[in-house]
N, C-alpha and C. Protein backbone atom coordinates (compact mmCIF):
# COMPACT_ATOMS: atom_id res chain seq x y z
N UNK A 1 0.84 -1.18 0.00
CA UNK A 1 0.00 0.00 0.00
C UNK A 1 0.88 1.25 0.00
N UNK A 2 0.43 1.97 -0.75
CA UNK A 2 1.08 3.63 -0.95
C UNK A 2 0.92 4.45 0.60
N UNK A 3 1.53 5.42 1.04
CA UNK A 3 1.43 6.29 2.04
C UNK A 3 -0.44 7.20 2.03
N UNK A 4 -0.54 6.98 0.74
CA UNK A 4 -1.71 8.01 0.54
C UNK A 4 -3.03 7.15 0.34
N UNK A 5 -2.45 5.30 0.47
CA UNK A 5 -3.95 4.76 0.74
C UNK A 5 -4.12 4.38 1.83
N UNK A 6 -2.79 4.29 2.64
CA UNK A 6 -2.99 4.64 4.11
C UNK A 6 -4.19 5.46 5.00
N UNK A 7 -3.46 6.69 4.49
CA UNK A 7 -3.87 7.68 4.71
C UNK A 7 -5.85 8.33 4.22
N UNK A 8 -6.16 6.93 3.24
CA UNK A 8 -7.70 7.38 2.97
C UNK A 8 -8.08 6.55 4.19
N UNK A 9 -7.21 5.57 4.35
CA UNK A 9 -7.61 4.44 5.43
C UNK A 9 -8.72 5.14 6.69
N UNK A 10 -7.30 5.83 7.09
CA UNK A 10 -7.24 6.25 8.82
C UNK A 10 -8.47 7.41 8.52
N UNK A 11 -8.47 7.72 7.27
CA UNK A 11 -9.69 9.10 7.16
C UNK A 11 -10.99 8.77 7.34
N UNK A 12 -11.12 7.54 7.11
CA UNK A 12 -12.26 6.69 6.85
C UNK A 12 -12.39 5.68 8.09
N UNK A 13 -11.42 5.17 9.20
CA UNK A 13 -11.73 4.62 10.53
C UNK A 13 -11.91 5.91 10.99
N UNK A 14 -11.11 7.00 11.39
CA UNK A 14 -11.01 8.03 12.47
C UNK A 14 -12.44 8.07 12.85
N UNK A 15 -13.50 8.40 12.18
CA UNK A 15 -14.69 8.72 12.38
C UNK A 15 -15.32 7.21 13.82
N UNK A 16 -14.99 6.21 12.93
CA UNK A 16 -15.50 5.12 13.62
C UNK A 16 -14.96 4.95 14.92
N UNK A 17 -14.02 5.41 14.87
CA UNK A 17 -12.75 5.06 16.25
C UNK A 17 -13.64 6.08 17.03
N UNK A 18 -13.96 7.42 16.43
CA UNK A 18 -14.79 8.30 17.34
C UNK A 18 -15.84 7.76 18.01
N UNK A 19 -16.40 7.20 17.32
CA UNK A 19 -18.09 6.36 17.69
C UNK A 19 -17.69 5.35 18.58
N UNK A 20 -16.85 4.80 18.41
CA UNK A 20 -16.20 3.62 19.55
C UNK A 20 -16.16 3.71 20.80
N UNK A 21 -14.95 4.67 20.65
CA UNK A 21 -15.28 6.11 22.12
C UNK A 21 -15.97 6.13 22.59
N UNK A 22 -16.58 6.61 21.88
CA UNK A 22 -17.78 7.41 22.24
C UNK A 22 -18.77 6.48 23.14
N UNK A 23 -18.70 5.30 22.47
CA UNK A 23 -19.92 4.30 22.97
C UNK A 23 -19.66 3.82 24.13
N UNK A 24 -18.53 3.49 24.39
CA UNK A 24 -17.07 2.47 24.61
C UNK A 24 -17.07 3.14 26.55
N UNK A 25 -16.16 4.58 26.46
CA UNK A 25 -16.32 5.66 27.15
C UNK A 25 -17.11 6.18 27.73
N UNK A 26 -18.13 6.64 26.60
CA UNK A 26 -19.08 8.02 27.42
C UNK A 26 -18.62 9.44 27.05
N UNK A 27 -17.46 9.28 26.63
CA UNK A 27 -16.88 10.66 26.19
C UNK A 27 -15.61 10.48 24.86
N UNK A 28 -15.20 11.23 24.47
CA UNK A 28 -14.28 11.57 23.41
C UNK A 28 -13.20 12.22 23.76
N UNK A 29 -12.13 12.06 24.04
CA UNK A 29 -11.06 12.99 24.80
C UNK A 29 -9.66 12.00 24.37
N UNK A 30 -8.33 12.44 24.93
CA UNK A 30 -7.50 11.85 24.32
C UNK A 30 -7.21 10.53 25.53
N UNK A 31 -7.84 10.84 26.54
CA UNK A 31 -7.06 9.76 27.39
C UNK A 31 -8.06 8.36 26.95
N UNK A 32 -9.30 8.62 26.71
CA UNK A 32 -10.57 7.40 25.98
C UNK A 32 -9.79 6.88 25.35
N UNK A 33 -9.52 7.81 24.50
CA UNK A 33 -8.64 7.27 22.82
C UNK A 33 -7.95 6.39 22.99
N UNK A 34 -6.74 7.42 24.09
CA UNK A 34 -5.78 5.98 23.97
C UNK A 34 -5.72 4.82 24.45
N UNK A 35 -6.88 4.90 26.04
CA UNK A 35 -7.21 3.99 26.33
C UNK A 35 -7.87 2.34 25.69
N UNK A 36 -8.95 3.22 24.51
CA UNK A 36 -9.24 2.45 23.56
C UNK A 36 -8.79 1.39 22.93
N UNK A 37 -7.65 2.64 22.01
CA UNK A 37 -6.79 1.68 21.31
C UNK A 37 -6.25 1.11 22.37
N UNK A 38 -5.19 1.09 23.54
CA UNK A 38 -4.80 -0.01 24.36
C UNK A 38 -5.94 -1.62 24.47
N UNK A 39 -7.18 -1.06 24.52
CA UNK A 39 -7.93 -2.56 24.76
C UNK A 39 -8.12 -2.92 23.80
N UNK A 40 -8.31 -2.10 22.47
CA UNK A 40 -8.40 -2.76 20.78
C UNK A 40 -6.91 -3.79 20.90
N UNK A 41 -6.04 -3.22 21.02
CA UNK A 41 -4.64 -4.51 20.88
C UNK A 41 -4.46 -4.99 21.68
N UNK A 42 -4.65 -4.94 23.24
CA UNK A 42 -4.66 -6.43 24.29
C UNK A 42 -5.86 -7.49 23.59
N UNK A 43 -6.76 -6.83 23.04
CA UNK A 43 -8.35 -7.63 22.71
C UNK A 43 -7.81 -8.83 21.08
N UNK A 44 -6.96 -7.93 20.58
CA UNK A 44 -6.31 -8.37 19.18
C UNK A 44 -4.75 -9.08 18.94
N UNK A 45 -4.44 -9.54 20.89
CA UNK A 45 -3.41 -10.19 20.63
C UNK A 45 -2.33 -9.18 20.49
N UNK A 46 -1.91 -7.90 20.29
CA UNK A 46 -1.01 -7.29 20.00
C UNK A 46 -0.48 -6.71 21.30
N UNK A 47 1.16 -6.56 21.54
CA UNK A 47 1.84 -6.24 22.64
C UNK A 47 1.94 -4.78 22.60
N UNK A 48 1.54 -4.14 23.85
CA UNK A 48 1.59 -2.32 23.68
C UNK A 48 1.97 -2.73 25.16
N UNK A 49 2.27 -0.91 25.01
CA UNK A 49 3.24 -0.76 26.63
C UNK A 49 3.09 0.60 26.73
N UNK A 50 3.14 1.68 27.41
CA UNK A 50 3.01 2.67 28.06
C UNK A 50 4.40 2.85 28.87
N UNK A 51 5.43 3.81 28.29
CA UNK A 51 5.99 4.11 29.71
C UNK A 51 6.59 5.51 29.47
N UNK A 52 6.95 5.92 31.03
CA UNK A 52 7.24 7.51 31.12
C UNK A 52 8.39 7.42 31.37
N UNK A 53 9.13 8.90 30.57
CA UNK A 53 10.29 9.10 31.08
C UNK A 53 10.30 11.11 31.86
N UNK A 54 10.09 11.28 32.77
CA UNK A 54 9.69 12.50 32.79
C UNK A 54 8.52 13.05 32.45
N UNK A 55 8.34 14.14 31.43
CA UNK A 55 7.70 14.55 30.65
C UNK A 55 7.32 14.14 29.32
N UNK A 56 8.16 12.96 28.97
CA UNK A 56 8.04 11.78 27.87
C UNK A 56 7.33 11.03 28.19
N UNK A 57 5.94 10.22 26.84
CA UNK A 57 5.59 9.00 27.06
C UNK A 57 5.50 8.30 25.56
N UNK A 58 6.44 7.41 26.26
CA UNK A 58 6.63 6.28 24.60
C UNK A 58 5.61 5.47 24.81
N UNK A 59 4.76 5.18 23.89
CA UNK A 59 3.56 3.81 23.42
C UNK A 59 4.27 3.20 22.47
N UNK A 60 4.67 2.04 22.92
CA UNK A 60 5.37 0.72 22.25
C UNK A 60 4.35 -0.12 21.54
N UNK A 61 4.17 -0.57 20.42
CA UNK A 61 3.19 -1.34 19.80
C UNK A 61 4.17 -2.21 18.98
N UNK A 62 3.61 -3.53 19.28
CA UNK A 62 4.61 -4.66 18.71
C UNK A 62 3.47 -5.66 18.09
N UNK A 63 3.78 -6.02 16.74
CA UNK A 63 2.64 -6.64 16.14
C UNK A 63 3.64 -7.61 15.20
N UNK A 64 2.70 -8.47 14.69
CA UNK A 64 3.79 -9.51 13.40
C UNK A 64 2.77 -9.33 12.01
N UNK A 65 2.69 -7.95 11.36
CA UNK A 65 1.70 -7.69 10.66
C UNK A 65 2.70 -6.81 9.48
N UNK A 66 3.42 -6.83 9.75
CA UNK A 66 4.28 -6.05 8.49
C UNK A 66 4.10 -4.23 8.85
N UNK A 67 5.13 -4.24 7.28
CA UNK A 67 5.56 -2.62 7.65
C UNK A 67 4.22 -1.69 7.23
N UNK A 68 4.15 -2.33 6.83
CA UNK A 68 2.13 -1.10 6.51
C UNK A 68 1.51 -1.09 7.31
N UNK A 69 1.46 -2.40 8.60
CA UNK A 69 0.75 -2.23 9.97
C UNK A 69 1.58 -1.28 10.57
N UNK A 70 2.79 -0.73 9.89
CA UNK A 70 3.30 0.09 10.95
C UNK A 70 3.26 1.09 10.60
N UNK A 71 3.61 1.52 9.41
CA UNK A 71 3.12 3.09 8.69
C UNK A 71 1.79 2.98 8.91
N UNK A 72 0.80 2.21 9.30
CA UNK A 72 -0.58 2.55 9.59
C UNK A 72 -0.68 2.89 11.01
N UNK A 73 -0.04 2.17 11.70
CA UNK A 73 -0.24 2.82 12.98
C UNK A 73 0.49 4.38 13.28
N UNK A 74 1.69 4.20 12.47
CA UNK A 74 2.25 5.40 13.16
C UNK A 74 1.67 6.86 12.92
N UNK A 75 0.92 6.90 11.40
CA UNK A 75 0.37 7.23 10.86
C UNK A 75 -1.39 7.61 11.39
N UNK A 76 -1.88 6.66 12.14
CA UNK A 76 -2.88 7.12 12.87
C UNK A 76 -2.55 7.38 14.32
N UNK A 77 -1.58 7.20 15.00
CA UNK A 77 -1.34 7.82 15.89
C UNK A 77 -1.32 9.51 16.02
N UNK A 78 -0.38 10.00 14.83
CA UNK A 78 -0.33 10.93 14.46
C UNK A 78 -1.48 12.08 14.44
N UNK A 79 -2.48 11.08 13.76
CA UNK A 79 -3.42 12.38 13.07
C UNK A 79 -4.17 12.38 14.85
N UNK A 80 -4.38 11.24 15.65
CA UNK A 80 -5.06 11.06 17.02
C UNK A 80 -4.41 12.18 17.63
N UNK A 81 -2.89 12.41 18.23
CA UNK A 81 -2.63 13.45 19.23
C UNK A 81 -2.74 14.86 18.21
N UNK A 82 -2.22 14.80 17.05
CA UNK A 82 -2.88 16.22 16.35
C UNK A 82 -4.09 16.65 16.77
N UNK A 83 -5.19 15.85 16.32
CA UNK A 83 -6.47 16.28 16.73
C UNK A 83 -6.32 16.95 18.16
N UNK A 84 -5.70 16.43 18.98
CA UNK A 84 -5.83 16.88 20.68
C UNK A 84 -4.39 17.74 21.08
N UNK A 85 -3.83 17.58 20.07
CA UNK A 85 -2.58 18.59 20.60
C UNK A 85 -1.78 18.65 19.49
N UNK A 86 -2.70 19.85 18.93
CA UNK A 86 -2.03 20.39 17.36
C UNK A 86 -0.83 20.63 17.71
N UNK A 87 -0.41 21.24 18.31
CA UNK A 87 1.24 22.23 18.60
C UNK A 87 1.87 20.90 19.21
N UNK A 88 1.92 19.79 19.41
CA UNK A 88 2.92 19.31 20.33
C UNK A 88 3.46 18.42 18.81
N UNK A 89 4.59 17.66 18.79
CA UNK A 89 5.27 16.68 18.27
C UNK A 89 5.41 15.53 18.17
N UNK A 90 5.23 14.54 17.44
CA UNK A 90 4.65 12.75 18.13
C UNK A 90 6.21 12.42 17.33
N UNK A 91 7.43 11.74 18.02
CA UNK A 91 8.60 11.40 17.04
C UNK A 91 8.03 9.66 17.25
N UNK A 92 8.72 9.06 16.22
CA UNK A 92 8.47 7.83 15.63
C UNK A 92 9.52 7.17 15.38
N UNK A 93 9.74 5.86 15.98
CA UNK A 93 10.55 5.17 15.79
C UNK A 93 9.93 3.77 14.88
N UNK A 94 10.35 3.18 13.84
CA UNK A 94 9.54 1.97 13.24
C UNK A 94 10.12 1.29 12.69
N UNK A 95 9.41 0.00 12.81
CA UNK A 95 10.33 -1.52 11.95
C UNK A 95 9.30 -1.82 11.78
N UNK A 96 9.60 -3.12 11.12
CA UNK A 96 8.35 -4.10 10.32
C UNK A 96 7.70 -4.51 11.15
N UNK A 97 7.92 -4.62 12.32
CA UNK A 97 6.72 -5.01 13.78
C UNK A 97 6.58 -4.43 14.95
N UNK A 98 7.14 -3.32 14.72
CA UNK A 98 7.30 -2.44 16.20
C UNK A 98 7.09 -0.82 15.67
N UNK A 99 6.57 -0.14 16.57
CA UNK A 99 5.96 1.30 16.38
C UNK A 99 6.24 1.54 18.17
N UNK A 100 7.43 2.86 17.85
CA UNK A 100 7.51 3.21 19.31
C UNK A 100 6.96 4.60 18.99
N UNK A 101 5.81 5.20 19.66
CA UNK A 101 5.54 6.82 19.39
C UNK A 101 5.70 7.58 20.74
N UNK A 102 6.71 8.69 20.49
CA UNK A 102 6.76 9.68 21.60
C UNK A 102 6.31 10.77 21.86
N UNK A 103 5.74 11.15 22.92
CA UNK A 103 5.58 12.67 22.67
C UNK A 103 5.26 13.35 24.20
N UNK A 104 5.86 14.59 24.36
CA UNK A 104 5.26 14.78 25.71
C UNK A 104 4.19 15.42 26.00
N UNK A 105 3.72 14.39 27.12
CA UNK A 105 2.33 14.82 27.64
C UNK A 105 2.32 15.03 29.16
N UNK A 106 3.53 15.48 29.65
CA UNK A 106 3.45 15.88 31.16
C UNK A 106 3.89 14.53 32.38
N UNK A 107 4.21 15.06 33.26
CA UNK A 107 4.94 13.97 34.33
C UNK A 107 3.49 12.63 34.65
N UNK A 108 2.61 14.13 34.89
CA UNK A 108 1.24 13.09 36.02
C UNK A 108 0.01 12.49 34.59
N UNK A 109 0.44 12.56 33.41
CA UNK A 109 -0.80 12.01 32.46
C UNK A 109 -0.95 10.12 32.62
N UNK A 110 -2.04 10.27 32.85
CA UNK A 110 -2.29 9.39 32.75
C UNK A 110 -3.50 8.67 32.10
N UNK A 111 -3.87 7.44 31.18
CA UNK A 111 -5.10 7.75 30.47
C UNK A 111 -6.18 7.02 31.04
N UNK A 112 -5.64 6.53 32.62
CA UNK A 112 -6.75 5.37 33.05
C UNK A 112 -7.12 6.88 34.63
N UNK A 113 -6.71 8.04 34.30
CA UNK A 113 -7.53 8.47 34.82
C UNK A 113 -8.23 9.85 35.20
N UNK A 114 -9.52 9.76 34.47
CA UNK A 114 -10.15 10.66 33.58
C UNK A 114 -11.90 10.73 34.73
């Protein structure tokens, strides 16, 4: 897959991922989100991790799905903290089964509690 059919991909879940939330939650916010996706990949067999370094938090996602599962994830990660924090920076680390995304979101964030 091209970067740009990726990209109709995530244009075309984002909405649904909202409704998920939404249903899922009770609300729409970024800590749901990520919470979400965390139980979408414990639910799907896939290894994620959460950890802080400071004001850093890397989300580790480890899958055996190839490199388009990973330009797809890294890729919807992306457009997820944009939506909630246009001005901040998400850096990306990626291989054919691993997606490490960073970005800071403060010492005390946490998404289990909202």
């Amino acid at each position: 897959m091209t970067a740009k059919e990726i990209n109709e991909i995530i244009n075309v879940i984002k909405p649904v991922i909202k409704d998920t939330v939404l249903f899922i939650k009770g609300k729409y916010d970024l800590k749901r989100c990520i919470e979400t996706l965390e139980d979408y990949m414990r639910a799907s067999g896939m290894k994620s991790d959460h950890r802080i370094e400071g004001e850093l938090h890397h989300f580790i996602i480890q899958h055996e799905l190839g490199g388009n599962w990973s330009i797809f994830t890294e890729q919807l990660l992306q457009e997820i903290f944009k939506e909630f924090l246009p001005n901040s920076k998400m850096k990306c680390q990626t291989t054919e089964s691993t997606v490490i995304a960073t970005i800071a979101l403060g010492g005390d964030f946490s998404e289990h509690d909202y």
